[in-house]
Protein backbone atom coordinates (compact mmCIF):
# COMPACT_ATOMS: atom_id res chain seq x y z
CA UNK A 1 0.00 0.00 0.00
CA UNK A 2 1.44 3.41 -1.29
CA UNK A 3 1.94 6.35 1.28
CA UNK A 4 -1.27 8.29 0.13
CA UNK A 5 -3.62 5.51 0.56
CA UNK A 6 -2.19 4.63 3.76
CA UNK A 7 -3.13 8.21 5.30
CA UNK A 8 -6.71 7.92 3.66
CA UNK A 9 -6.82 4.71 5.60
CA UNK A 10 -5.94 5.96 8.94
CA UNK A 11 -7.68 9.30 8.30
CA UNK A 12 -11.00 6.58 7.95
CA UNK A 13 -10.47 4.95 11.11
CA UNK A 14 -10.13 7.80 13.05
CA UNK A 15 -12.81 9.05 11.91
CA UNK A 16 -15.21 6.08 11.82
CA UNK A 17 -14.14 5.55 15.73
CA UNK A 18 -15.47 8.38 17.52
CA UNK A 19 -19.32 7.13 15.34
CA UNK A 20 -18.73 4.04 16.60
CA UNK A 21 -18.50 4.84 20.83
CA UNK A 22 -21.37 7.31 20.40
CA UNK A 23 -23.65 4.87 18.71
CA UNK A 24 -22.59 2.46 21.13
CA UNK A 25 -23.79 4.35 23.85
CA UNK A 26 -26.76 5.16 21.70
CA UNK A 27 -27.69 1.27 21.22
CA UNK A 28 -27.27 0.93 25.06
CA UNK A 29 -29.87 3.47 25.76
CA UNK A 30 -32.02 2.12 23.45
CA UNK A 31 -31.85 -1.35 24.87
CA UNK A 32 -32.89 -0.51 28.39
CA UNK A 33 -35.56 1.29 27.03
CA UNK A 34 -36.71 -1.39 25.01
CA UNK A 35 -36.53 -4.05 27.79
CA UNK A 36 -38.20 -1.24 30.44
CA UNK A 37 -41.36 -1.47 28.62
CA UNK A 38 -41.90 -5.19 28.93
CA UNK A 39 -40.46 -5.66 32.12
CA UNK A 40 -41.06 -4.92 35.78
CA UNK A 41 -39.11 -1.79 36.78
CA UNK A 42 -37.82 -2.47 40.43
CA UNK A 43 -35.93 0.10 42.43
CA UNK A 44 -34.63 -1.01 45.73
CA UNK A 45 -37.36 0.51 47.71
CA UNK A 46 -40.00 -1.17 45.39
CA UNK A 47 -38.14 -4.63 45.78
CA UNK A 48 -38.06 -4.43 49.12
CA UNK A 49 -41.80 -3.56 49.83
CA UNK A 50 -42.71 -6.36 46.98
CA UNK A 51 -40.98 -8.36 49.06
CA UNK A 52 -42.58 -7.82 52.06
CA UNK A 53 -45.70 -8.76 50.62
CA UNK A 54 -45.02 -11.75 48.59
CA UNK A 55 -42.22 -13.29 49.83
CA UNK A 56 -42.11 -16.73 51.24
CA UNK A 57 -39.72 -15.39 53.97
CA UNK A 58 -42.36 -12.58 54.53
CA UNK A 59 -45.19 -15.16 54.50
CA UNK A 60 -43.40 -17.59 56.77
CA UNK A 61 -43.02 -14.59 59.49
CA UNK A 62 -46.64 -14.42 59.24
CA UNK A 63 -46.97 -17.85 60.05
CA UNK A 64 -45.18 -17.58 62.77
CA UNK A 65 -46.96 -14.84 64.28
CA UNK A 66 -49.81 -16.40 63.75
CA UNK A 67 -48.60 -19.79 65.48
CA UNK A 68 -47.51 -17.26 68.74
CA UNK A 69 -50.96 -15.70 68.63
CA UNK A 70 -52.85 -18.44 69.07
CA UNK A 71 -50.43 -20.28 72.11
CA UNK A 72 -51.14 -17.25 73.58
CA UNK A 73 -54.58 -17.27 73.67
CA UNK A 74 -54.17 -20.98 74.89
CA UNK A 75 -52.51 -19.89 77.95
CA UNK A 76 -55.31 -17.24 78.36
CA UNK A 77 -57.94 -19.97 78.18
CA UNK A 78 -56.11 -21.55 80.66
CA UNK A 79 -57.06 -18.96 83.15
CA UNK A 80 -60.59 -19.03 82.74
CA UNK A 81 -63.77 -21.39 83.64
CA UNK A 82 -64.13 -24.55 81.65
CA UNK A 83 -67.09 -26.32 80.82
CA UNK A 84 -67.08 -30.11 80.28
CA UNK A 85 -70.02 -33.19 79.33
CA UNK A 86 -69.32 -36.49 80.27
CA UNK A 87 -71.55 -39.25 79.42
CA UNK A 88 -71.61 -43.22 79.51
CA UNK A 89 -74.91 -45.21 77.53
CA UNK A 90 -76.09 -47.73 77.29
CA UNK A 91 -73.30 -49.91 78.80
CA UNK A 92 -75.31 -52.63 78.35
CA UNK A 93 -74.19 -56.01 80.85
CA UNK A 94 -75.43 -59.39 80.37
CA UNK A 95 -72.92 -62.35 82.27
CA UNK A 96 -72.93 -65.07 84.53
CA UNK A 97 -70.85 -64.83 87.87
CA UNK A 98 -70.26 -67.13 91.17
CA UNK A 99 -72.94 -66.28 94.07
CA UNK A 100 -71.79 -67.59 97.37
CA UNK A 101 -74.95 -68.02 99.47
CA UNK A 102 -75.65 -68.19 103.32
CA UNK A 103 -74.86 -71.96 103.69
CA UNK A 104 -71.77 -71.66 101.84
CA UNK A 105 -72.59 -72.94 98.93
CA UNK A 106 -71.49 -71.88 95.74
CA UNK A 107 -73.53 -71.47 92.63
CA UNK A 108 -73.97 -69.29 89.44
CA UNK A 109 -76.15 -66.72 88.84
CA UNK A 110 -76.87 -64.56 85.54
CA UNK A 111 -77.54 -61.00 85.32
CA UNK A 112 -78.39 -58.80 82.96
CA UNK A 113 -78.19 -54.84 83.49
CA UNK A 114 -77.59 -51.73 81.85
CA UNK A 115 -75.66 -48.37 83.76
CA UNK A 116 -76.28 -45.03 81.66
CA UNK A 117 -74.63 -41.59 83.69
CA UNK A 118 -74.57 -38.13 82.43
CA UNK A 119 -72.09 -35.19 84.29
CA UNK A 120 -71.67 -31.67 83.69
CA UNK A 121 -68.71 -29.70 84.88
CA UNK A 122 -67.24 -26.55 85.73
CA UNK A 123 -63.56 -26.19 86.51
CA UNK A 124 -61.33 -22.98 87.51
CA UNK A 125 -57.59 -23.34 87.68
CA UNK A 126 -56.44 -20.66 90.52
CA UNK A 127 -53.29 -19.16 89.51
CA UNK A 128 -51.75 -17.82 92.20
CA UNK A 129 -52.23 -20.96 94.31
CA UNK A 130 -51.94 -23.14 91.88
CA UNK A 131 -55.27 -25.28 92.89
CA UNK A 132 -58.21 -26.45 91.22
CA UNK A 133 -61.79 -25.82 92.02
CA UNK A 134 -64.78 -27.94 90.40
CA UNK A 135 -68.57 -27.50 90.45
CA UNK A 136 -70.13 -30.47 88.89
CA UNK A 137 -73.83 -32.45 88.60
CA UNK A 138 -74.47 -35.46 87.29
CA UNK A 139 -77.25 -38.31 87.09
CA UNK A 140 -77.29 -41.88 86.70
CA UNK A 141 -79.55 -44.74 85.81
CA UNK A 142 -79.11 -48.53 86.61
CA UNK A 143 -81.44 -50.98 84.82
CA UNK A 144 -81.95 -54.58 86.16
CA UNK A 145 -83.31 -56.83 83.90
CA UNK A 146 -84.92 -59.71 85.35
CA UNK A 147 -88.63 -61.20 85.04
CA UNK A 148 -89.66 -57.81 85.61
CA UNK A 149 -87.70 -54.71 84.79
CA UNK A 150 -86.25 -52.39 87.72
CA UNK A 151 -85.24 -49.08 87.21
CA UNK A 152 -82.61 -46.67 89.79
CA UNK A 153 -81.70 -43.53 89.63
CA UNK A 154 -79.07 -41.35 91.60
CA UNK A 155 -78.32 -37.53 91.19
CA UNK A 156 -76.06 -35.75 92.49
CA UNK A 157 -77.35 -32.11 91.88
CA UNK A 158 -74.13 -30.39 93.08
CA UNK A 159 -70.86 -31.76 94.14
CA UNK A 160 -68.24 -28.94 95.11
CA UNK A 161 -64.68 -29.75 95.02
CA UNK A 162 -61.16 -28.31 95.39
CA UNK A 163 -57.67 -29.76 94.95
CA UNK A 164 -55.05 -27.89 96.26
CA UNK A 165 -51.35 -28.65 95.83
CA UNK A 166 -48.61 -27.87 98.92
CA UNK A 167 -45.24 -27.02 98.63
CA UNK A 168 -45.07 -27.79 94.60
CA UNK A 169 -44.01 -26.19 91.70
CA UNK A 170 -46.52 -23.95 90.02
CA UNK A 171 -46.38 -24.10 86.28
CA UNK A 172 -49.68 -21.85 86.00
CA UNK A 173 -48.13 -19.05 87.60
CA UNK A 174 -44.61 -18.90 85.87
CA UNK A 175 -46.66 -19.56 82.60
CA UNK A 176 -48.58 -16.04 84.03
CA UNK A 177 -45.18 -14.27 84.08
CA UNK A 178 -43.65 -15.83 80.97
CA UNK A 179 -46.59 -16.17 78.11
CA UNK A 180 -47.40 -12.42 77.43
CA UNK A 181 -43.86 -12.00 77.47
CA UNK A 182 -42.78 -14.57 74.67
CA UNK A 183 -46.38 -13.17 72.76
CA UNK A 184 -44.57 -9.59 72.83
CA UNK A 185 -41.00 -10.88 71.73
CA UNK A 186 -43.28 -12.42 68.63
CA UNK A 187 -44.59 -9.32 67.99
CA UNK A 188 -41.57 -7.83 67.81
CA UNK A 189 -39.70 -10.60 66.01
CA UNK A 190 -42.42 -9.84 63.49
CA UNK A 191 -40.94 -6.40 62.85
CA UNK A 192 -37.55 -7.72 62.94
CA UNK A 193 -38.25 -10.52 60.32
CA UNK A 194 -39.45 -7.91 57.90
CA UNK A 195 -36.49 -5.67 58.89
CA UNK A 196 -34.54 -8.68 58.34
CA UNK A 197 -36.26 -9.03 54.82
CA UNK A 198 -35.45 -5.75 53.89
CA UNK A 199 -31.72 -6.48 54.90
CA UNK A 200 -31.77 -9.33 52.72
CA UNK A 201 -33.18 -8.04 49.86
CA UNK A 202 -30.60 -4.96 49.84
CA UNK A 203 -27.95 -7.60 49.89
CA UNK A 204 -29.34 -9.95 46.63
CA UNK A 205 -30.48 -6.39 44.83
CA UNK A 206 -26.77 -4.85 44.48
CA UNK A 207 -25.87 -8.40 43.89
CA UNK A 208 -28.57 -8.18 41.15
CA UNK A 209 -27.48 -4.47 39.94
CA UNK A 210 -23.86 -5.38 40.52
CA UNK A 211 -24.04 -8.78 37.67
CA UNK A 212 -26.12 -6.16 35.65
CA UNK A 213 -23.27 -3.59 35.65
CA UNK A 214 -20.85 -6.42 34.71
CA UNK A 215 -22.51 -7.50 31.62
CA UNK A 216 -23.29 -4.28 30.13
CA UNK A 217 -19.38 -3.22 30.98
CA UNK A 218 -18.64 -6.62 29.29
CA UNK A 219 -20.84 -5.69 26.36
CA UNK A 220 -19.55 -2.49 25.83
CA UNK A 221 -15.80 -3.81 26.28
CA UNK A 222 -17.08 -6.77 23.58
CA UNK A 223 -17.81 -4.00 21.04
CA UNK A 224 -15.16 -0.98 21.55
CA UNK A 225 -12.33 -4.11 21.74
CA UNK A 226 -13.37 -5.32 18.51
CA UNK A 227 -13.15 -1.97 17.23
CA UNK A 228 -9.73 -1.17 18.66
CA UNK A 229 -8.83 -4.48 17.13
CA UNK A 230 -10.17 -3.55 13.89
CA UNK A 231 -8.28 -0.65 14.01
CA UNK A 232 -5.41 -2.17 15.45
CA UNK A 233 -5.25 -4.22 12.36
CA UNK A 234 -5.03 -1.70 9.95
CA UNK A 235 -2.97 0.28 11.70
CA UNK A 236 -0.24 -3.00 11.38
CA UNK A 237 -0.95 -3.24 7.99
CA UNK A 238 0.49 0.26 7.22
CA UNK A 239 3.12 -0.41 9.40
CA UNK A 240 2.09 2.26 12.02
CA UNK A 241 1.60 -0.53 15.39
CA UNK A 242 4.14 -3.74 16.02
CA UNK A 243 2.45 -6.72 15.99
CA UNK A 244 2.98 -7.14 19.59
CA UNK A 245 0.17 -4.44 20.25
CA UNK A 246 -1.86 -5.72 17.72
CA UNK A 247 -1.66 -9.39 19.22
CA UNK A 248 -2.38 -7.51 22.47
CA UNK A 249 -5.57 -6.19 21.34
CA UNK A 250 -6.79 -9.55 19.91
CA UNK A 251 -6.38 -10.88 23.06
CA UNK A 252 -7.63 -8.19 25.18
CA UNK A 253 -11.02 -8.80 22.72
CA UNK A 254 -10.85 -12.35 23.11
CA UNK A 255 -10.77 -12.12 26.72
CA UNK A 256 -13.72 -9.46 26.92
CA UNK A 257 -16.06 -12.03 25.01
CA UNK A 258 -14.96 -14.41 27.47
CA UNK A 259 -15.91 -12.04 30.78
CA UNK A 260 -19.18 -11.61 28.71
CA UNK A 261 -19.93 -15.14 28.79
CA UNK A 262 -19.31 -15.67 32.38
CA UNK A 263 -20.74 -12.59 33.39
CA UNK A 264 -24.17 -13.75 31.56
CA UNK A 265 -24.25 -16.72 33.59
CA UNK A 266 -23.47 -15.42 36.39
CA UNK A 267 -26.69 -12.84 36.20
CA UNK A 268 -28.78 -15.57 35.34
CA UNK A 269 -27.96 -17.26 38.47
CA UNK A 270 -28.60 -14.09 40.53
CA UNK A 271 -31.37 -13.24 38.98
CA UNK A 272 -32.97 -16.44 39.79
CA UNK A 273 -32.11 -16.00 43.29
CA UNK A 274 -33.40 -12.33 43.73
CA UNK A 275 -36.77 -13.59 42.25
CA UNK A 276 -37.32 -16.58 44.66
CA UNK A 277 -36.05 -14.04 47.23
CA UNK A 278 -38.92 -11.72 46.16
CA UNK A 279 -41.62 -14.27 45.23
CA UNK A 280 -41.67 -13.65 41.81
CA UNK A 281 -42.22 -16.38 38.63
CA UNK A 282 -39.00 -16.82 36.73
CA UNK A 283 -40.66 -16.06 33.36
CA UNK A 284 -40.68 -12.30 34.71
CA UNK A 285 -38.88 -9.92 32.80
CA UNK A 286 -37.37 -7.34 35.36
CA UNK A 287 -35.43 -4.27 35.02
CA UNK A 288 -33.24 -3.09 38.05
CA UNK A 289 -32.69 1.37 38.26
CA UNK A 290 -29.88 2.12 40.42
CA UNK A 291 -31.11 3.35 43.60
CA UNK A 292 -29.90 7.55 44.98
CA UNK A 293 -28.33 8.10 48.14
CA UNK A 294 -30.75 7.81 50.96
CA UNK A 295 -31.04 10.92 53.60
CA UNK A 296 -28.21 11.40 56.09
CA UNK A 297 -29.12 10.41 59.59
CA UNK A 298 -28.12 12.62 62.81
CA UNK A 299 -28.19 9.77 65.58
CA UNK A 300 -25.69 8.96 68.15
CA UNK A 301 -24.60 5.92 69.97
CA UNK A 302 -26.90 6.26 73.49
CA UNK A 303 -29.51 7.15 71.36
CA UNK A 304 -28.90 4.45 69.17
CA UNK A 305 -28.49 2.01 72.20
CA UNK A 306 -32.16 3.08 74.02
CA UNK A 307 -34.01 2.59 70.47
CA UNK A 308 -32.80 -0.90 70.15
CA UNK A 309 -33.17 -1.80 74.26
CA UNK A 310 -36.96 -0.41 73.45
CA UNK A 311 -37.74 -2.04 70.48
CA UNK A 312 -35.81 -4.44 69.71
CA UNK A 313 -36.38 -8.09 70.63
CA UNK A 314 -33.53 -9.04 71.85
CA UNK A 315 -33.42 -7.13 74.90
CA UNK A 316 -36.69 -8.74 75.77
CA UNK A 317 -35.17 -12.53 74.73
CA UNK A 318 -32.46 -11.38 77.77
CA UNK A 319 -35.65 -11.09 80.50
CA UNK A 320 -36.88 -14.03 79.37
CA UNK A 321 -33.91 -16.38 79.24
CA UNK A 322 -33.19 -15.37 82.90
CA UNK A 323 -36.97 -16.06 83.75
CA UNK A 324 -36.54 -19.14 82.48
CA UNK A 325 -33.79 -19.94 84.37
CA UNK A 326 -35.67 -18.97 87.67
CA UNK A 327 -38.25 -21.12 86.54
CA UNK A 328 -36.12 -23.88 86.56
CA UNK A 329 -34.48 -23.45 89.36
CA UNK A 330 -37.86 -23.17 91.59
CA UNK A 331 -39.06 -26.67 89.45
CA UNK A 332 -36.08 -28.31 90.99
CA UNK A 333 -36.10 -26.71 94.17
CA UNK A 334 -39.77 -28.25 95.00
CA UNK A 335 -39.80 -31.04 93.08
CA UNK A 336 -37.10 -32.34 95.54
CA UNK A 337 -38.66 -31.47 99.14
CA UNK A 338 -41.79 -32.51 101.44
CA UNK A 339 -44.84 -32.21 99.19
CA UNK A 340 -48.62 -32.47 100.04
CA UNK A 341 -52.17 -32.40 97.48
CA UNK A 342 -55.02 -31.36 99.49
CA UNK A 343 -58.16 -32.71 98.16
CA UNK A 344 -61.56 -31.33 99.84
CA UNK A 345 -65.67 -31.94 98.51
CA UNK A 346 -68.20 -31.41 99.80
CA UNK A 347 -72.29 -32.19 97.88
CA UNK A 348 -75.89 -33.23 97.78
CA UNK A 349 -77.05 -36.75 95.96
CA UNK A 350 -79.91 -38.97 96.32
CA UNK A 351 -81.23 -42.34 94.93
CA UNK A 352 -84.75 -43.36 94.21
CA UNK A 353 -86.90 -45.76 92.12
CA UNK A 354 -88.98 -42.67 91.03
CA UNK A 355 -87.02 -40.06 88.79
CA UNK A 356 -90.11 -37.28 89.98
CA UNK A 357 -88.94 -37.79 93.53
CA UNK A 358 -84.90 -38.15 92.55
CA UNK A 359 -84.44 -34.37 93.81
CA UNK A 360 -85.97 -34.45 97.10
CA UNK A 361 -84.32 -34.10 100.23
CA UNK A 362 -80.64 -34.68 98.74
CA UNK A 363 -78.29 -36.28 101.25
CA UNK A 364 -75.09 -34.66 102.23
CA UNK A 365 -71.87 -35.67 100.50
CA UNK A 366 -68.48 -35.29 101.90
CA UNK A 367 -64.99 -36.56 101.53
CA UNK A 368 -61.50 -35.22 102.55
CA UNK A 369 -57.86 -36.38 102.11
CA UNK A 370 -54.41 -35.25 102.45
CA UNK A 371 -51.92 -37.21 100.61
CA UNK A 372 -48.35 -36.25 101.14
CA UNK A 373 -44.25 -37.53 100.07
CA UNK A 374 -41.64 -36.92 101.90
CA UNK A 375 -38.39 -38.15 100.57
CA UNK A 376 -36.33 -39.50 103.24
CA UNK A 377 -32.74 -40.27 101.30
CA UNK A 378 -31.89 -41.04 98.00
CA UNK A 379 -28.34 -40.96 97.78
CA UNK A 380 -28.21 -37.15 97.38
CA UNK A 381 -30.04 -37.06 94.41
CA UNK A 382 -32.21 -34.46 95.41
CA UNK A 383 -29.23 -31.99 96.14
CA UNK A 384 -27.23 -32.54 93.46
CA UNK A 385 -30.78 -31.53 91.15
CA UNK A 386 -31.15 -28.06 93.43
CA UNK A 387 -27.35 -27.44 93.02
CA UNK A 388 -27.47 -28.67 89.22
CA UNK A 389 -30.35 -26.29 88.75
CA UNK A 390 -28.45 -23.18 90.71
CA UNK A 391 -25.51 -23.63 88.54
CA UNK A 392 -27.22 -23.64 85.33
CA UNK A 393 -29.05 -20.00 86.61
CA UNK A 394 -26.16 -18.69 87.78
CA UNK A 395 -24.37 -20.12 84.02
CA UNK A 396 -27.60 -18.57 81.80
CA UNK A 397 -26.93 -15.04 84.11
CA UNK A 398 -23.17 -14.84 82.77
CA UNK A 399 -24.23 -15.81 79.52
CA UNK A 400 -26.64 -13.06 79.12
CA UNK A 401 -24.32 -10.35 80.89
CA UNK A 402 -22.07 -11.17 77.98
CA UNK A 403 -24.59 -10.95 75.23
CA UNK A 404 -25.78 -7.96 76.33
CA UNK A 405 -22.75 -6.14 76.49
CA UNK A 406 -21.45 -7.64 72.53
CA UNK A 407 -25.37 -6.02 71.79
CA UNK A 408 -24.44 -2.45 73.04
CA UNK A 409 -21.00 -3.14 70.91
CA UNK A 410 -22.92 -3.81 67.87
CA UNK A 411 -25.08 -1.05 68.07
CA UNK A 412 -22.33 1.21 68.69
CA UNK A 413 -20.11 -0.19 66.14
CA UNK A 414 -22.61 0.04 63.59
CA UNK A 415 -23.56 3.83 64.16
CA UNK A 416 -20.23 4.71 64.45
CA UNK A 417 -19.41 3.33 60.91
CA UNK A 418 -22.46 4.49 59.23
CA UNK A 419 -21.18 8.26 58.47
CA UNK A 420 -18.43 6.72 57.29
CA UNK A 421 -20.04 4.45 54.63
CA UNK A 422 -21.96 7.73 53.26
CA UNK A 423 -18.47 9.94 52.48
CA UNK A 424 -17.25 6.38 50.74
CA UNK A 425 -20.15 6.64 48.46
CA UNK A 426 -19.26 10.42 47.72
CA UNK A 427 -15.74 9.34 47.17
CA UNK A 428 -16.86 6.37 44.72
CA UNK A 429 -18.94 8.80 42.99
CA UNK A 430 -15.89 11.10 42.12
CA UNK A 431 -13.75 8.24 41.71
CA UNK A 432 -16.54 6.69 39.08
CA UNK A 433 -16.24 10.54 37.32
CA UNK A 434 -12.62 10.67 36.85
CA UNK A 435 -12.11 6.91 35.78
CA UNK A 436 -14.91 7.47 33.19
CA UNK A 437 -13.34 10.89 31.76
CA UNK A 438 -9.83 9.96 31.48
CA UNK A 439 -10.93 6.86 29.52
CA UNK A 440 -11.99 9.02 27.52
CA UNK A 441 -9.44 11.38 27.04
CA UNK A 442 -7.22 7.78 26.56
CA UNK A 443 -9.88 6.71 23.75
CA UNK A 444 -9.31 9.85 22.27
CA UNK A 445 -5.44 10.02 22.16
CA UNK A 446 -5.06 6.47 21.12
CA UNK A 447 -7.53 7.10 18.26
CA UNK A 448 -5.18 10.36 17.39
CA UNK A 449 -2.09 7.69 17.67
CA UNK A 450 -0.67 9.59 20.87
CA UNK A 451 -1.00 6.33 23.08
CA UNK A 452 -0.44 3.09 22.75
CA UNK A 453 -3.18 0.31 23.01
CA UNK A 454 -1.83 -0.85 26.76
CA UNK A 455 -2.43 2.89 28.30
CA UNK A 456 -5.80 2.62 26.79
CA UNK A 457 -6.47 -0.65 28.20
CA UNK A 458 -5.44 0.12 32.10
CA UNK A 459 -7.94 3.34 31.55
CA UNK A 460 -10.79 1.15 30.65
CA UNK A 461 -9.38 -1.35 33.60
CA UNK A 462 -9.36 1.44 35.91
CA UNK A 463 -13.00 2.59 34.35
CA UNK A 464 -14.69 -0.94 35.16
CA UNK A 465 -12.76 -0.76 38.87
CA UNK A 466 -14.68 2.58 39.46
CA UNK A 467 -17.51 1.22 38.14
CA UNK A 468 -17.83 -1.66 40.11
CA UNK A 469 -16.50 0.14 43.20
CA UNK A 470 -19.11 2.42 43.49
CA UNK A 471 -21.88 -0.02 43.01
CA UNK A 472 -20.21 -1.88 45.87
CA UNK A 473 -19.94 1.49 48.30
CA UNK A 474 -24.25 2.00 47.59
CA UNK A 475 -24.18 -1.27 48.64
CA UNK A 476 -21.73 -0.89 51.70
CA UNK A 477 -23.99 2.17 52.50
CA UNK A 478 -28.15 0.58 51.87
CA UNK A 479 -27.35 -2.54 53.56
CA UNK A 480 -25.76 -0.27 57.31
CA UNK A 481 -28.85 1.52 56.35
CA UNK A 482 -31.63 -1.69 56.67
CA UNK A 483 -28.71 -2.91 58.79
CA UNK A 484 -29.73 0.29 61.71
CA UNK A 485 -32.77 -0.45 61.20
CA UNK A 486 -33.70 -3.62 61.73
CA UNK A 487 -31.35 -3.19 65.23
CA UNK A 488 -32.83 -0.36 65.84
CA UNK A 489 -36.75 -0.53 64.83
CA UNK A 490 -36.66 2.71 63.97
CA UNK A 491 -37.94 4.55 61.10
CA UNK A 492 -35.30 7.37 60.94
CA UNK A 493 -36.83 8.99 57.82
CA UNK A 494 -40.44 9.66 59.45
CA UNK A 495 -38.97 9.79 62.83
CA UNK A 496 -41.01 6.91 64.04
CA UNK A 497 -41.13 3.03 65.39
CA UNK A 498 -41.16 0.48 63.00
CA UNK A 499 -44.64 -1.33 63.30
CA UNK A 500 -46.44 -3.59 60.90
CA UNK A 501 -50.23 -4.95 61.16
CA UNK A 502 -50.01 -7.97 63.47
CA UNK A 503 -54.22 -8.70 62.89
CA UNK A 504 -54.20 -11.31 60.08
């Protein structure tokens, strides 16, 4: 190739270059805006409060709730009056049995009968005793079937009884103290599971946004390398490059259609993962937006600390570990000493032939025991439970002291860090800026000839780094965000406690 046509040559590709970035840029554009309209447009916000309403996470929470509600109002019904029927009919009897008579003789008899009862009940746990009382009436027919058919009846119109315990442990009254306290941690772990959500969801979205970025870097790399290799080539065939840069840019294009292969799979798999994480069908089309800074937050540590101690379940979990504990301890204490049941009733009943005169003049019924154990020695069993039991209190106290105290840390930690994460994101920014204009400036020297292929290389390098580092500082910065929160349950934008609807 003579000198003149080389110069028309170059002259072309210099010219055809700067066409080619621009209408890359331009098909870019075009192709989000294509794939907007028949997609689902998700910002992080809108993920997050999808989410919260279709997720199976979100729906399990729920659940759970639910399950907490209802063993709560189990324990309630524990406390109040309950109404029982008890019945037996026809329990019909027909056998033969041995009949020892006056004499001393033995001989066998046959009988056929027939015993039909019905009983109504009213019992009433007492809670701070931990006894029982009982109000009850019943009635009861026995039939004798013989050559002529008999017929009794007894009734006892009111039997009042009472069964008091003495010296043992009283489940009723710990499960008082500790029931509306585990139904109030569920509420609150409510809260936190959605918080939790929302932390989650900030995590798999700039994962997400992140494998987005990296594809449409690797796209654009895919096209501006082949044209740099293009040009690369001509430029060797007028003898302006070595083959050493042009064998560079080959394989700097090769390498970017290789980083756009793996990158594509490696959306695909996140993308799959965001939508199970979200509820949604995988034959949804969805378009990610990059999300804007959120507000700056003026909080410091205390104030940090006393949000979480109030609203945070956690601090509640602490009460009632050590409750439990207590509980325990008291258990073993009287399961191992001098115990006594008190047992007390006192009623009318009556028996007759005639069911009209069943009622009248009721006879007095009354019966009284005290049963009692003592244990007397059993090798020091009982001790060695008390002790056992004091050990593990004293063990669940520490344990709590501790986790309370890496609790306050991880408050303070995380409020202490969370200005910091906000300048990174400024910094990012401005890093993202400069990477992006002195590729430029590169792009344009090299297609000018005043730079070799490698310089423009590290610039596009260093323009992916930014790239990717500033998606990772949002990311750094959203997830302390959701991170505060769900600590925290605090709404810091509307300057409010986090609640959701517990009524389902």
């Amino acid at each position: 190739m003579n000198k003149p046509l080389r110069i028309l040559f170059l002259l072309g590709c210099i010219v055809a270059s700067p066409v080619t970035f621009a209408q890359l840029v331009q098909v870019q554009e075009q192709k989000t805006l294509n794939t907007s309209s028949q997609s689902l447009v998700f910002g992080l916000e809108q993920s997050i409060e999808y989410a919260k309403l279709n997720s199976p996470l979100s729906r399990a929470a729920r659940y759970a709730l639910l399950s907490a509600k209802w063993r709560f109002r189990s324990f309630r019904a524990d406390l109040l009056p309950s109404i029982s029927l008890t019945g037996d009919a026809p329990n019909y009897n027909k056998s033969i049995f041995s009949n020892t008579l006056d004499n001393g003789t033995v001989t066998f008899s046959s009988r056929t009968q027939s015993e039909a009862s019905l009983g109504v009940s009213i019992d009433q746990n007492i809670m701070p005793t931990g006894g029982r009382l009982s109000l009850s009436s019943g009635l009861t027919r026995l039939g004798i079937f013989q050559s002529e058919n008999t017929y009794l009846w007894q009734s006892t119109p009111l039997v009042a009884s009472y069964r008091q315990p003495l010296n043992q442990f009283n489940s009723l009254k710990w499960r008082a103290i500790t029931e509306p306290l585990r139904y109030r941690i569920a509420q609150k772990q409510y809260v936190e599971d959605l918080e939790n959500l929302a932390f989650t969801v900030t995590q798999s979205f700039f994962d997400l946004l992140l494998a987005k970025i990296n594809v449409e870097v690797a796209e654009f790399n895919v096209t501006v390398n082949d044209s740099i290799y293009n040009i690369s080539q001509g430029r060797f065939q007028v003898g302006s490059i070595a083959e050493n840069e042009l064998l560079q840019s080959e394989l700097e294009f090769r390498n970017a259609r290789n980083s756009l292969t793996t990158a594509g799979i490696n959306y695909l798999r996140i993308e799959e993962e965001f939508k199970a994480l979200l509820g949604l069908d995988d034959d949804e089309i969805l378009e990610i937006i990059l999300p804007s800074v959120a507000p700056s937050i003026g909080l410091d540590v205390e104030q940090a600390y006393e949000l979480a101690r109030e609203n945070n379940s956690t601090a509640l979990q602490f009460e009632l570990n050590e409750l439990l504990a207590d509980q325990t301890y008291d258990q073993a204490r009287k399961s191992t000493g001098l115990s006594a049941t008190l047992q007390a009733s006192f009623g009318l009943n009556q028996t007759s032939q005639d069911f009209d005169q069943l009622y009248d003049d009721p006879q007095n019924r009354q019966f009284f025991s005290l049963g009692f154990e003592v244990p007397i020695f059993n090798w020091g069993k009982n001790m060695a439970e008390i002790k056992s039991a004091r050990n593990d209190q004293m063990e669940t106290a520490n344990t709590i002291a501790y986790q309370k105290r890496q609790f306050e840390l991880s408050i303070k930690s995380t409020v202490r860090e969370f200005p910091q994460l906000r300048d990174q994101v400024e910094l990012a920014r401005i890093s993202d800026e400069i990477a992006t204009r002195r590729y430029d400036v590169s792009k344009n020297r090299y297609l000018i000839g005043r730079i070799d292929v490698t310089n423009l290389f590290i610039a596009q390098n260093e323009k992916d780094g930014a790239r990717r580092n500033y998606i990772q500082a949002l990311r750094s910065y959203w997830t302390g965000y959701y991170n505060l929160r769900r600590l925290t349950l605090y709404d810091f934008e509307q300057d409010v406690p986090i609640l959701y609807t517990t009524e389902f």
